[in-house]
N, C-alpha and C. Protein backbone atom coordinates (compact mmCIF):
# COMPACT_ATOMS: atom_id res chain seq x y z
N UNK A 1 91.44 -27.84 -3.67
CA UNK A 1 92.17 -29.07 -3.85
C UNK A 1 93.31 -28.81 -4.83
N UNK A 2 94.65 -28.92 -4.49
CA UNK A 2 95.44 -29.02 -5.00
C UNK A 2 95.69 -29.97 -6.50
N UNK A 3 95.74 -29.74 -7.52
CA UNK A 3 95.93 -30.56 -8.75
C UNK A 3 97.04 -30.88 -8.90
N UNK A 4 97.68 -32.28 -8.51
CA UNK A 4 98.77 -32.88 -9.04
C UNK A 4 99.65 -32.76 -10.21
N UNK A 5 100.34 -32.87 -10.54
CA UNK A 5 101.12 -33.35 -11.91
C UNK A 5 100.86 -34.35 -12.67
N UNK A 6 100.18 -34.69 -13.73
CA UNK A 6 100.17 -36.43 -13.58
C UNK A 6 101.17 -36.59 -14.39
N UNK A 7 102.00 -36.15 -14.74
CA UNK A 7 103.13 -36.43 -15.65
C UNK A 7 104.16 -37.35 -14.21
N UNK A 8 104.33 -36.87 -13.40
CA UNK A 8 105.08 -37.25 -11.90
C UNK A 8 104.67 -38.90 -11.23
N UNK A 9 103.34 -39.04 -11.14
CA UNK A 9 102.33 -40.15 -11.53
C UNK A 9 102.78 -41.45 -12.29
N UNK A 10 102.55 -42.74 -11.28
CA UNK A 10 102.74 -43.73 -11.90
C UNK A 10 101.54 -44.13 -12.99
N UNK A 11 101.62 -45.63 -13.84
CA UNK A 11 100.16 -45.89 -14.15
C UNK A 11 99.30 -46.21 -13.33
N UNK A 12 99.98 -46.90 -12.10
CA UNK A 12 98.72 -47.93 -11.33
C UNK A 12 98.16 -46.32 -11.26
N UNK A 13 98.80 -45.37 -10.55
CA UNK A 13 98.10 -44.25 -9.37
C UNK A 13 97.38 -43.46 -9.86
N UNK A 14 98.03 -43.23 -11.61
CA UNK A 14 97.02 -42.68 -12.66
C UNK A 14 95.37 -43.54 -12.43
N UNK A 15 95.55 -44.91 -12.68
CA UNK A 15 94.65 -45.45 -12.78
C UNK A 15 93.51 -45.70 -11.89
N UNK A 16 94.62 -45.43 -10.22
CA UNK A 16 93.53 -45.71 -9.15
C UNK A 16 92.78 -44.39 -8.82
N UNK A 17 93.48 -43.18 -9.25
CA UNK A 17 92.64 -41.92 -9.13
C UNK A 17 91.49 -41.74 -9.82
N UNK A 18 92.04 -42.39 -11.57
CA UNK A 18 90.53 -42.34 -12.29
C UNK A 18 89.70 -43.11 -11.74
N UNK A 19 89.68 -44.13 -11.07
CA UNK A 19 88.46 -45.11 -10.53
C UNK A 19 87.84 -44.44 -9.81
N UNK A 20 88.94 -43.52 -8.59
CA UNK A 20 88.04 -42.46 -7.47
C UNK A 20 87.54 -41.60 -8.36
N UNK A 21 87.92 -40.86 -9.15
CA UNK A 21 87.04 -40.10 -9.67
C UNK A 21 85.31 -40.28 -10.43
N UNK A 22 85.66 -41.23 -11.21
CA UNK A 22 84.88 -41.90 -11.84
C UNK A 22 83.61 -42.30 -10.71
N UNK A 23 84.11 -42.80 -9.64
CA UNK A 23 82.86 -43.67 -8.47
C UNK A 23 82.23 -42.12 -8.00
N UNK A 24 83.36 -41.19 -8.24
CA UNK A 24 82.80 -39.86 -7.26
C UNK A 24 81.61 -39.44 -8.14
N UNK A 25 82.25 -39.55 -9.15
CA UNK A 25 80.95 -38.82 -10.21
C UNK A 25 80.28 -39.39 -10.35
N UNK A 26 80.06 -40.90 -10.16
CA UNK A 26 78.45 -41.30 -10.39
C UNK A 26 77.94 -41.19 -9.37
N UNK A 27 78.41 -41.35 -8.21
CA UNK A 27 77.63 -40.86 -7.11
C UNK A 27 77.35 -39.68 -6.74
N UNK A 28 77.76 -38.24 -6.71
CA UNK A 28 77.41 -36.88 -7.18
C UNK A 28 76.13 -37.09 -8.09
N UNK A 29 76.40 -37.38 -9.34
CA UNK A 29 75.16 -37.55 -10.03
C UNK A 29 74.04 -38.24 -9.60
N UNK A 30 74.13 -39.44 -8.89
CA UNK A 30 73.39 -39.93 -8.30
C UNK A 30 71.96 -39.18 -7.25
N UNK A 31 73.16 -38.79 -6.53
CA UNK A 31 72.85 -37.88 -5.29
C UNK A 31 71.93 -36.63 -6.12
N UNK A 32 72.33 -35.91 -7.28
CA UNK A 32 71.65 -34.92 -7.67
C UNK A 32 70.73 -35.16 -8.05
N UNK A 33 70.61 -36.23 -8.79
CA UNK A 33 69.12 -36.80 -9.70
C UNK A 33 68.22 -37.28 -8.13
N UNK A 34 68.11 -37.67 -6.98
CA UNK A 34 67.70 -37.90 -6.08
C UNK A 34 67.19 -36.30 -5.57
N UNK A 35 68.36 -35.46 -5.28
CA UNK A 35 67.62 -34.27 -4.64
C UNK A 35 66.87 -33.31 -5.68
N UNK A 36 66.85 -33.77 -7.05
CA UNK A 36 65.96 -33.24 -8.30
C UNK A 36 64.72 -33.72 -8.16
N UNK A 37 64.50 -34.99 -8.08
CA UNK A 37 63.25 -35.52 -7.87
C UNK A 37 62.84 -35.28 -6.68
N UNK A 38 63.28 -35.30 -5.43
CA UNK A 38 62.17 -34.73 -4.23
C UNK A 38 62.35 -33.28 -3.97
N UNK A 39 63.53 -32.29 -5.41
CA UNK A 39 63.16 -31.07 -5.11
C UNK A 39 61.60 -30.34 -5.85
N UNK A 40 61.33 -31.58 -6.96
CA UNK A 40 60.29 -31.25 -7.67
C UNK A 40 59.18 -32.36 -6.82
N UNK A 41 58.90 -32.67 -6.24
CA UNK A 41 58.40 -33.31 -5.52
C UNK A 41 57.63 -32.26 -4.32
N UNK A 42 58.34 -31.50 -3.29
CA UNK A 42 58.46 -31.01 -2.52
C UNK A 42 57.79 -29.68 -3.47
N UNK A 43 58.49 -29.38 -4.28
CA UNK A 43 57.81 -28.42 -4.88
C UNK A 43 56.03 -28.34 -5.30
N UNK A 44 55.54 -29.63 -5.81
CA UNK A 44 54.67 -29.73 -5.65
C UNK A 44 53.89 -29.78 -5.13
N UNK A 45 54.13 -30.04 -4.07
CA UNK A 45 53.68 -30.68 -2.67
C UNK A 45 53.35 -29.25 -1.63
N UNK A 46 54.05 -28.23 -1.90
CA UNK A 46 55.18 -27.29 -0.72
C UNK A 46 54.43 -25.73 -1.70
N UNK A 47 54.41 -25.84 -2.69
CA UNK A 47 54.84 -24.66 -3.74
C UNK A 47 55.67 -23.89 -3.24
N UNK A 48 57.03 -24.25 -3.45
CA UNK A 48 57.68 -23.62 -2.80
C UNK A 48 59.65 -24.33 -3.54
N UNK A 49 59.67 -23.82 -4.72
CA UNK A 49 60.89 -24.03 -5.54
C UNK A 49 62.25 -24.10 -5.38
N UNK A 50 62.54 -23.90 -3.49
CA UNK A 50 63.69 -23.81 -3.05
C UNK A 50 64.51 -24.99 -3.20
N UNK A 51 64.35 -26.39 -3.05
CA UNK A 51 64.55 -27.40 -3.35
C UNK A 51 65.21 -27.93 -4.67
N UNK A 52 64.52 -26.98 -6.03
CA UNK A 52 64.82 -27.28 -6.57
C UNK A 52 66.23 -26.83 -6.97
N UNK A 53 67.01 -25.76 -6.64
CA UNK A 53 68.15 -25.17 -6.83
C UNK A 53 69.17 -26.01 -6.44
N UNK A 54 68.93 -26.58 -5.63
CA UNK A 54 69.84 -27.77 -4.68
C UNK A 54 70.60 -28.09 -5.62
N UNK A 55 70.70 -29.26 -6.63
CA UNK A 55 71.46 -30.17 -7.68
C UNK A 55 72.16 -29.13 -7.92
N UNK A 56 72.17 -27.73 -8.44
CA UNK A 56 72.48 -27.16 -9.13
C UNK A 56 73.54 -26.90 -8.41
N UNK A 57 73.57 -26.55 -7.15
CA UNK A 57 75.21 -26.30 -6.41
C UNK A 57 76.15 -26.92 -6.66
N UNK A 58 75.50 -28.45 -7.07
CA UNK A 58 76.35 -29.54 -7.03
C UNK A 58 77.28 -29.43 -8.39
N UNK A 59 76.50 -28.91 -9.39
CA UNK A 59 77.03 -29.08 -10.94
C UNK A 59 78.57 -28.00 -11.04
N UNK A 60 79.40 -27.68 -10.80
CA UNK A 60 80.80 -27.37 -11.02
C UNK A 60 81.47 -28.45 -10.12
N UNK A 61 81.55 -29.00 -9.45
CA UNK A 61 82.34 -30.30 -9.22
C UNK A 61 81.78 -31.41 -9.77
N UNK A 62 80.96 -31.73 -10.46
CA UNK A 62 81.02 -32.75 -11.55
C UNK A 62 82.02 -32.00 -13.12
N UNK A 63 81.97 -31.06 -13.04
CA UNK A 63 82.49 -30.68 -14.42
C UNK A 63 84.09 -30.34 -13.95
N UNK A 64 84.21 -29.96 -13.09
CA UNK A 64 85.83 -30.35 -12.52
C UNK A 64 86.36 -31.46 -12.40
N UNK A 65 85.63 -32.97 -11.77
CA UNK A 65 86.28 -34.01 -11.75
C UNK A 65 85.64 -34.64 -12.75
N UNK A 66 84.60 -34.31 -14.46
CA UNK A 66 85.19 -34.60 -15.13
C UNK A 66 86.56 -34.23 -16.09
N UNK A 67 86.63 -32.66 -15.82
CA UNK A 67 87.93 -32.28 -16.79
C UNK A 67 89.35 -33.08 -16.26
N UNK A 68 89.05 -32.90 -14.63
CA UNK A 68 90.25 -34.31 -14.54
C UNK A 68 90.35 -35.34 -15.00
N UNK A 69 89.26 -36.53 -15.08
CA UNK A 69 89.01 -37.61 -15.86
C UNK A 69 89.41 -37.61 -17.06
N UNK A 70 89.81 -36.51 -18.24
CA UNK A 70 89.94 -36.21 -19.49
C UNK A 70 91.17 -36.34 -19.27
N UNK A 71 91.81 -35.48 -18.26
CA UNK A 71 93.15 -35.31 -18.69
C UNK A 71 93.77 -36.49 -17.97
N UNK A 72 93.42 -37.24 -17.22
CA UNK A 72 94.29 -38.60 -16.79
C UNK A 72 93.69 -39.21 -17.99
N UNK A 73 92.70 -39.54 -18.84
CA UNK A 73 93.09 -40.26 -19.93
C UNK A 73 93.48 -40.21 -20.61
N UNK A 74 94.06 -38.80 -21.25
CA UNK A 74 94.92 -38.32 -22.13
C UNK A 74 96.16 -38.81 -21.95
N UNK A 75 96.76 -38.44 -20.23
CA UNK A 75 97.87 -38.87 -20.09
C UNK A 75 98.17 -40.19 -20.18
N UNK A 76 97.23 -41.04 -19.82
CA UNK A 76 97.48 -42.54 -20.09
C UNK A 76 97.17 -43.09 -21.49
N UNK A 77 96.70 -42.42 -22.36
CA UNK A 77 96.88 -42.34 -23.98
C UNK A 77 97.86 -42.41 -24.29
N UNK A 78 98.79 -41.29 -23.72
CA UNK A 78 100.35 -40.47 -23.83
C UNK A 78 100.99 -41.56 -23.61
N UNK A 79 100.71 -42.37 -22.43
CA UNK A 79 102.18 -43.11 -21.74
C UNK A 79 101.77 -44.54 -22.56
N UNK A 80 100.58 -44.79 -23.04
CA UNK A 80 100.25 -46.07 -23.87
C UNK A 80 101.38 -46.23 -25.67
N UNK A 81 100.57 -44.55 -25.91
CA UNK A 81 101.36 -44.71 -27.12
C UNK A 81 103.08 -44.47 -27.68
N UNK A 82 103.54 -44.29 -26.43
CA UNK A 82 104.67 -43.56 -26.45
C UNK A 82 105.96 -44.90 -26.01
N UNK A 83 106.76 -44.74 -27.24
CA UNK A 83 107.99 -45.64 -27.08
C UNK A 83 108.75 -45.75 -25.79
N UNK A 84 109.13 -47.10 -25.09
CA UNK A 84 109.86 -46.98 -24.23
C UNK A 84 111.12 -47.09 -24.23
């Protein structure tokens, strides 16, 4: 995925990306805490720990679209505090 500029970036578009991001990541997380519990589930059940690795694929795109989340609020820090 290509990373924008957000300097180029209006506020609304700043703003409507952080919302997508934001909904993405709770639902990612969502989704992981779900395949955590029936990977330990299954595990019990199964003996058989394959399941549980699952979430774990998931964890570098939560930590990517939060470092985006950081830096669109930075930038909208930037464009808040900054004289027009």
């Amino acid at each position: 995925m290509k990373e924008q500029d957000l300097t180029q970036l209006t506020v609304n578009e700043l703003k409507a990306k952080q919302k997508t991001l934001k909904t993405s990541s709770i639902l990612i997380l969502i989704a992981m805490a779900i395949m955590l519990i029936s990977g330990i589930f299954f595990m019990l059940k199964m003996k058989s720990p394959v399941f549980t690795i699952l979430p774990v694929a998931f964890l570098p795109l939560v930590i990517v679209f939060s470092k985006q989340l950081k830096s669109i609020k930075e930038e909208l820090q930037k464009r808040e505090n900054s004289p027009n």
